[in-house]
C-alpha atoms as a PDB file:
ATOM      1  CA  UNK A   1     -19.837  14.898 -19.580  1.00  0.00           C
ATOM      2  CA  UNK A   2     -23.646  15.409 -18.866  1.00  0.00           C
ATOM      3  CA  UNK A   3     -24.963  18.141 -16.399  1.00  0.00           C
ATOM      4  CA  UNK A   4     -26.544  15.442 -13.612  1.00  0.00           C
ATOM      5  CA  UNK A   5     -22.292  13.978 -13.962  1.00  0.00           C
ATOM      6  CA  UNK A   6     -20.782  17.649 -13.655  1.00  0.00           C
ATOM      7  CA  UNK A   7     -22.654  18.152 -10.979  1.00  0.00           C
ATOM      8  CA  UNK A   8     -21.770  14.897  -9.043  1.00  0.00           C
ATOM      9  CA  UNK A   9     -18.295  15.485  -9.781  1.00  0.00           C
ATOM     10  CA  UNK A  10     -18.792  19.157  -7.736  1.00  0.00           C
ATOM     11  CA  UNK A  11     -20.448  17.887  -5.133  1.00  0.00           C
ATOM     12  CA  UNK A  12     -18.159  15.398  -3.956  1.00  0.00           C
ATOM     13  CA  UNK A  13     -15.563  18.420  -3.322  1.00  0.00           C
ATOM     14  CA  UNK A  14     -18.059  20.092  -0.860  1.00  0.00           C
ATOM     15  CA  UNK A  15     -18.582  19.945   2.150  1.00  0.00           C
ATOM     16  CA  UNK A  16     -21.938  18.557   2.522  1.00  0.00           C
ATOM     17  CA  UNK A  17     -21.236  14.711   3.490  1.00  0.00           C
ATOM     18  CA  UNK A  18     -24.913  14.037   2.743  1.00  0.00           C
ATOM     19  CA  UNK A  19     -24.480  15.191  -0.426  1.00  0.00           C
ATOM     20  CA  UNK A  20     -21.409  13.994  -0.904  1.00  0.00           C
ATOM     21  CA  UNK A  21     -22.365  10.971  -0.032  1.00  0.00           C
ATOM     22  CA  UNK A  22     -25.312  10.533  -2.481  1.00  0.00           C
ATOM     23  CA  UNK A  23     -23.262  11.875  -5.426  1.00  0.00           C
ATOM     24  CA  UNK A  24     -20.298   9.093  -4.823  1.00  0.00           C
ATOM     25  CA  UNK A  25     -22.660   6.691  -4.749  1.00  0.00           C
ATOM     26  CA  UNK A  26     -24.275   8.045  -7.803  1.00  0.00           C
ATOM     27  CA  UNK A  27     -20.333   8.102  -9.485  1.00  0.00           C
ATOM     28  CA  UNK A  28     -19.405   4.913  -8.046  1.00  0.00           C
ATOM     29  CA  UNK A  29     -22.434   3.047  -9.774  1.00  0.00           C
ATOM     30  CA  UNK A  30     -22.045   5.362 -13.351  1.00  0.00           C
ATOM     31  CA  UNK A  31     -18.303   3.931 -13.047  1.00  0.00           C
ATOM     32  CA  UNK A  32     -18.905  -0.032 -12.987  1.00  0.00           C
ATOM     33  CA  UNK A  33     -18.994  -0.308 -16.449  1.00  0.00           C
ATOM     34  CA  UNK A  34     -16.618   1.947 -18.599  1.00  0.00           C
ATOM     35  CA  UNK A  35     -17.857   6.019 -19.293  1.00  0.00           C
ATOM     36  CA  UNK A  36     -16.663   7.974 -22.051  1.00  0.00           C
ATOM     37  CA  UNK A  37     -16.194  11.047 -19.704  1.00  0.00           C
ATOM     38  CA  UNK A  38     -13.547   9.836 -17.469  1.00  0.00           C
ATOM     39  CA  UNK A  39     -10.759  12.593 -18.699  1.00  0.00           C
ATOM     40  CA  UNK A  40     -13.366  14.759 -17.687  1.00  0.00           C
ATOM     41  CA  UNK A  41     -13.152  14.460 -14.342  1.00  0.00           C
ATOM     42  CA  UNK A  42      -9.856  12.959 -14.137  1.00  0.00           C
ATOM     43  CA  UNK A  43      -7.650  15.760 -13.271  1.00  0.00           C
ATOM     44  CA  UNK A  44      -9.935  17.100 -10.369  1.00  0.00           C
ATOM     45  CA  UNK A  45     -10.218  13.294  -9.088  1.00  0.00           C
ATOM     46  CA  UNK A  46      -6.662  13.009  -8.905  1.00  0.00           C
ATOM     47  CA  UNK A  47      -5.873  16.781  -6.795  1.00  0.00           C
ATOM     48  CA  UNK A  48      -8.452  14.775  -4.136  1.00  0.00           C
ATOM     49  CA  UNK A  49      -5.685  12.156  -3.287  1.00  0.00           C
ATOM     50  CA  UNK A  50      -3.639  14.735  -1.814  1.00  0.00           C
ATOM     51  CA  UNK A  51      -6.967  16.952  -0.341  1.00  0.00           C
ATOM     52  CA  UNK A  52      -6.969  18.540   3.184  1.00  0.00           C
ATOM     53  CA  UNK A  53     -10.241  16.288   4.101  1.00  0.00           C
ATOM     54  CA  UNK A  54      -9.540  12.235   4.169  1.00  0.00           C
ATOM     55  CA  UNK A  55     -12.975  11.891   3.563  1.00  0.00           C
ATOM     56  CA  UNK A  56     -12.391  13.741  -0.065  1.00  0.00           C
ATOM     57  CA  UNK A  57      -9.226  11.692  -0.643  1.00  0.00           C
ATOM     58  CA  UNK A  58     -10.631   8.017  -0.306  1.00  0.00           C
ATOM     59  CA  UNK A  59     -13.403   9.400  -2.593  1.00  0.00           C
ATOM     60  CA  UNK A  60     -11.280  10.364  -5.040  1.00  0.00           C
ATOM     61  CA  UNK A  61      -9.273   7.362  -4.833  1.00  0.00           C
ATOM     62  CA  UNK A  62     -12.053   4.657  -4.859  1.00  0.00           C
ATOM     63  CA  UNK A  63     -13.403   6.677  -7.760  1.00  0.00           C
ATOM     64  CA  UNK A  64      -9.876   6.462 -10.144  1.00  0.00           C
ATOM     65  CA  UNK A  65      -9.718   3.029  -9.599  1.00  0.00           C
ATOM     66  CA  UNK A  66     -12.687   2.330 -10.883  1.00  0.00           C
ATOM     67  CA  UNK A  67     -12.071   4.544 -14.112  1.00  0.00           C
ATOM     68  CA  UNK A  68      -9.173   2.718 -14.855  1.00  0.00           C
ATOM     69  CA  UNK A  69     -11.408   0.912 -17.639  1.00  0.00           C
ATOM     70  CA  UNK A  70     -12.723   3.746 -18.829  1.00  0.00           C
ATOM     71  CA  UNK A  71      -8.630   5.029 -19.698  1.00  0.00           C
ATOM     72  CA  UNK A  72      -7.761   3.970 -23.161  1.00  0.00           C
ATOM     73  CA  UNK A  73      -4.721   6.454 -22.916  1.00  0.00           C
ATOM     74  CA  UNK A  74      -3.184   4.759 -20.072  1.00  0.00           C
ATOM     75  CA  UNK A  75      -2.968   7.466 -17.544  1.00  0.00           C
ATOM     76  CA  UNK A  76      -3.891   5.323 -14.164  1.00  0.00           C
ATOM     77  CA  UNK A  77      -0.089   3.956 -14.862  1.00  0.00           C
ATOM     78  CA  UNK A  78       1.549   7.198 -14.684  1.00  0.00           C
ATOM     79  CA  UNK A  79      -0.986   7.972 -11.593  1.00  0.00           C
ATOM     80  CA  UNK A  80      -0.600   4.491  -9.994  1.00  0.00           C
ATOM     81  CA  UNK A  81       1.965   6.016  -7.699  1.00  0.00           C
ATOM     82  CA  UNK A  82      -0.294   8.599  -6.493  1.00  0.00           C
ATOM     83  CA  UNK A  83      -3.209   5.791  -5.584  1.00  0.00           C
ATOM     84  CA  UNK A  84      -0.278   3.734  -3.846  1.00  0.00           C
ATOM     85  CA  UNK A  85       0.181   6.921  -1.637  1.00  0.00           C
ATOM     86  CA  UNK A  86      -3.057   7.140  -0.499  1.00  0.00           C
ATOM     87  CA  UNK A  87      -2.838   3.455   0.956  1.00  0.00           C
ATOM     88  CA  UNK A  88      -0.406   4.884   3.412  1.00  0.00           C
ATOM     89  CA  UNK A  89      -2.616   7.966   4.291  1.00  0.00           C
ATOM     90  CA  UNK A  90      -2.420   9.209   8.056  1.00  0.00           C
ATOM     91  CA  UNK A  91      -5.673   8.336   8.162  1.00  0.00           C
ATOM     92  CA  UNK A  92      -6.071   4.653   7.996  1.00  0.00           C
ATOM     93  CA  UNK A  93     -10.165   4.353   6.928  1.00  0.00           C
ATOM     94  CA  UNK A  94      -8.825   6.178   4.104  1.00  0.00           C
ATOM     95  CA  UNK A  95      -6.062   4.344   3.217  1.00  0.00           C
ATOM     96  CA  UNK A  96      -8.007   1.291   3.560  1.00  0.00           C
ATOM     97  CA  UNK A  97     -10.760   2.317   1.286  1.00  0.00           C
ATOM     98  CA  UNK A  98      -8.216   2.749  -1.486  1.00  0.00           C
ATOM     99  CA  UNK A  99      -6.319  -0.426  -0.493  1.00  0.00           C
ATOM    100  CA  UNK A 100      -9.595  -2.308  -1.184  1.00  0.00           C
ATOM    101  CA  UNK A 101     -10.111  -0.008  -4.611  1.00  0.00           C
ATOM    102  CA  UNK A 102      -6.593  -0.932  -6.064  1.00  0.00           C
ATOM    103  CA  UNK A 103      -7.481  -4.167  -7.611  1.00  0.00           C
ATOM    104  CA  UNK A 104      -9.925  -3.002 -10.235  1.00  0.00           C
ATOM    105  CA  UNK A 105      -6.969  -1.075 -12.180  1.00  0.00           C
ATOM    106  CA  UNK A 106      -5.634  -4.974 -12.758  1.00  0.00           C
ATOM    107  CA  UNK A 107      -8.868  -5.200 -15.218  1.00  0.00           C
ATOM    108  CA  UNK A 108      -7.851  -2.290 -17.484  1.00  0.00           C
ATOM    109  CA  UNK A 109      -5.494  -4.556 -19.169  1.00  0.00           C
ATOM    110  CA  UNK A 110      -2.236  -6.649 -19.037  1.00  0.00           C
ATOM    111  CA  UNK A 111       0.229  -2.587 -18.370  1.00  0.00           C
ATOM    112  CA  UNK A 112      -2.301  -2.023 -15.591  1.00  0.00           C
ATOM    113  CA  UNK A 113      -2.510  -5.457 -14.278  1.00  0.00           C
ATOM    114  CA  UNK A 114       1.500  -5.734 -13.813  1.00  0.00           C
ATOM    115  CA  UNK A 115       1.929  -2.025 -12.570  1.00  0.00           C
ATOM    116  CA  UNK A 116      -0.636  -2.960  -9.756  1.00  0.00           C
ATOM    117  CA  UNK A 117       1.071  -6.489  -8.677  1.00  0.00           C
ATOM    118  CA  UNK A 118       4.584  -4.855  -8.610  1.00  0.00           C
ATOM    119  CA  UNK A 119       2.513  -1.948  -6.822  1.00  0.00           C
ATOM    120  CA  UNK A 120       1.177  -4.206  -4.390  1.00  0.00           C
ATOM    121  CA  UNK A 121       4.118  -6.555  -4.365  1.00  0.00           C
ATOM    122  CA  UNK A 122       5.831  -3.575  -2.365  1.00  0.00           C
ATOM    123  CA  UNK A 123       3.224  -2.317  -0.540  1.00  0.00           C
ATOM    124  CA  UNK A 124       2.808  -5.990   0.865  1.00  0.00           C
ATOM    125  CA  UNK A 125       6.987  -6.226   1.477  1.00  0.00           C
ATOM    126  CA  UNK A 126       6.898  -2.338   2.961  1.00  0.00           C
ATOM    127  CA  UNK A 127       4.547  -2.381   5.554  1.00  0.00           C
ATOM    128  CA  UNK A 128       5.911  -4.982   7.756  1.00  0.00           C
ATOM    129  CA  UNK A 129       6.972  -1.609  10.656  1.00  0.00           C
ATOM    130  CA  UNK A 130       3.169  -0.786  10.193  1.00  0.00           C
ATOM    131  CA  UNK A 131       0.761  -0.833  12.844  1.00  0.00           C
ATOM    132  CA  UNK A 132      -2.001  -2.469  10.820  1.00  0.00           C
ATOM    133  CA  UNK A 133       0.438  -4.782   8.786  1.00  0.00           C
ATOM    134  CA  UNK A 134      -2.004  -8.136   9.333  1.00  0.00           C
ATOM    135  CA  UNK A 135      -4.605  -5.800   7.844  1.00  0.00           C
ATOM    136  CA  UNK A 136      -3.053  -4.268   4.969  1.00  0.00           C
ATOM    137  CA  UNK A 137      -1.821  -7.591   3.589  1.00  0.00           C
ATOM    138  CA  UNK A 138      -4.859  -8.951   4.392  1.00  0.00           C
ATOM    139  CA  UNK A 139      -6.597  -6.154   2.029  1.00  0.00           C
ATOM    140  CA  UNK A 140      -4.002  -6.797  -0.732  1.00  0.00           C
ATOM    141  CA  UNK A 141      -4.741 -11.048  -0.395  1.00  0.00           C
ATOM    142  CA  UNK A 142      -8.341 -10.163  -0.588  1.00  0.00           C
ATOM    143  CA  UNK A 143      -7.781  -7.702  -3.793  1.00  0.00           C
ATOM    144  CA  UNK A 144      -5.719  -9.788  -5.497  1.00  0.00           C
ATOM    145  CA  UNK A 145      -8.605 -12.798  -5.131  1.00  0.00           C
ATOM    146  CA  UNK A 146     -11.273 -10.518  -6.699  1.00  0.00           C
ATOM    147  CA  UNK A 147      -8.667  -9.533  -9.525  1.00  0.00           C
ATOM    148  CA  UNK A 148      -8.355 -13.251 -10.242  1.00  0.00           C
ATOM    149  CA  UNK A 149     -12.019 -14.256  -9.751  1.00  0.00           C
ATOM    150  CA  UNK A 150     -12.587 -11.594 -12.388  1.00  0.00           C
ATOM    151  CA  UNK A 151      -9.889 -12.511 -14.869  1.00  0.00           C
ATOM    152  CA  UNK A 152      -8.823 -16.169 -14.119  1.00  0.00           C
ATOM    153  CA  UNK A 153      -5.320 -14.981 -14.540  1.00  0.00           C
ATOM    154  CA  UNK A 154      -3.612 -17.794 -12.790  1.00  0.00           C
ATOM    155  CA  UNK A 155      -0.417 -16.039 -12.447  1.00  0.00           C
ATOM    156  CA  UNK A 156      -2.139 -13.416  -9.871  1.00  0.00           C
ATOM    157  CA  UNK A 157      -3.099 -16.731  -7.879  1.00  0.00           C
ATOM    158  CA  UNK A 158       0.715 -17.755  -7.928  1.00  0.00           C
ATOM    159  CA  UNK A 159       1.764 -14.258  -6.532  1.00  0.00           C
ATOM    160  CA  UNK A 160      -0.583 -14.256  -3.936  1.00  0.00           C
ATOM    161  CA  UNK A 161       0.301 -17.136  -2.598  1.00  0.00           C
ATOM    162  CA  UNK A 162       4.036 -16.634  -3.057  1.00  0.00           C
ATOM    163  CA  UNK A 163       3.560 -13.695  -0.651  1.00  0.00           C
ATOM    164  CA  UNK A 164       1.721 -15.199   2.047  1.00  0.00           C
ATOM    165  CA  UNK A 165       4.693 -17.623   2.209  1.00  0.00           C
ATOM    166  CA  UNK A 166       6.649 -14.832   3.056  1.00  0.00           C
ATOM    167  CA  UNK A 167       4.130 -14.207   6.539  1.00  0.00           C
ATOM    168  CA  UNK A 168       6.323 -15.418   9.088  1.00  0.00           C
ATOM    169  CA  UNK A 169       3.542 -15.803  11.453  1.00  0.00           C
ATOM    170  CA  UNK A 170       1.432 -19.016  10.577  1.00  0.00           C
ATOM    171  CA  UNK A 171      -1.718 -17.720  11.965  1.00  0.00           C
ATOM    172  CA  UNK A 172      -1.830 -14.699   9.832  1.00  0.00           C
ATOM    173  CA  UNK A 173      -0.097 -16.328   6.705  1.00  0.00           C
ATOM    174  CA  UNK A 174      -3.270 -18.869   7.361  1.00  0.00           C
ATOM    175  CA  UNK A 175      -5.616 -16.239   7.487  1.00  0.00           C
ATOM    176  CA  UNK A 176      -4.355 -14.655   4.105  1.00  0.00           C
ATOM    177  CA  UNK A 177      -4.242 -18.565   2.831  1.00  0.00           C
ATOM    178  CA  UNK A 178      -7.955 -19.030   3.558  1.00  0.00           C
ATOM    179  CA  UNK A 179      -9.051 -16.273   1.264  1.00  0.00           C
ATOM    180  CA  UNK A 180      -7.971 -18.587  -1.611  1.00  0.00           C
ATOM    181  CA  UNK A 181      -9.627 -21.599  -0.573  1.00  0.00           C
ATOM    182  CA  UNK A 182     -12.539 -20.612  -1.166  1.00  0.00           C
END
């Protein structure tokens, strides 16, 4: 891992939210294409899920989602659970930030793409007794449409769709439904 990366890495564990700020912008744009220093950073990424500061955890989350196609070893699927956790933080910015992060694991590969929809298959069943439900499915509907624009994987369109079928209120489960009309 390169100095300028190191130092990112750092920076998004202080306090500064400036500088925060610039270096997970800088980490979220080195991460759109696969880095061979992901295991590098891996282990302090993953402590920020369960970090003091929401602010910290969202990074950290948005941030192992997106190196989940720079993990030939696999290790987003035994820290999938971790990343699901976060989408129920007390804090509901950050949850939603790594809602909206989850669906870039499905590109790693076919492990990845099934431990996300069974992820998300719950998370979408469980959060019925949640204030935000509408919102939260709505996230996952959205996720799962950028997962399939991406990979063309009509079986993610067939889940999607079986789900909002299960939206027993026809103005939401039309709301999730126009996301795939499109």
């Amino acid at each position: 891992m390169d100095e300028i990366i190191k130092r990112h890495v750092a920076t998004i564990q202080s306090g500064d939210r400036v500088a925060q700020g610039q270096a997970f912008a800088a980490l979220m744009e080195a991460t759109e294409t696969p880095v061979d220093w992901a295991y590098e950073a891996w282990d302090e990424l993953l402590k920020t899920l369960t970090h003091r500061d929401n602010h910290q955890r969202a990074i950290g989350a948005q941030l192992l989602c997106n190196l989940a196609k720079s993990d030939p070893e696999g290790r987003i699927l035994k820290d999938f659970d971790a990343l699901l956790e976060v989408t129920r933080d007390e804090r509901f910015v950050t949850a939603r930030h790594c809602l909206l992060s989850l669906w870039k694991i499905g590109l790693a590969g076919k492990q990845q793409q099934a431990r996300l929809i069974d992820g998300l298959a719950g998370r979408f069943a469980d959060c019925i007794a949640e204030k935000n439900c509408t919102l939260i499915r709505f996230d996952i509907v959205q996720g799962l449409r950028k997962l399939y624009d991406q990979s063309k994987d009509e079986t993610i369109r067939q889940k999607a769709l079986e789900w909002i079928e299960t939206e027993p209120d026809l103005k939401y489960r039309k709301k999730y439904a126009s996301v795939w009309k499109k």
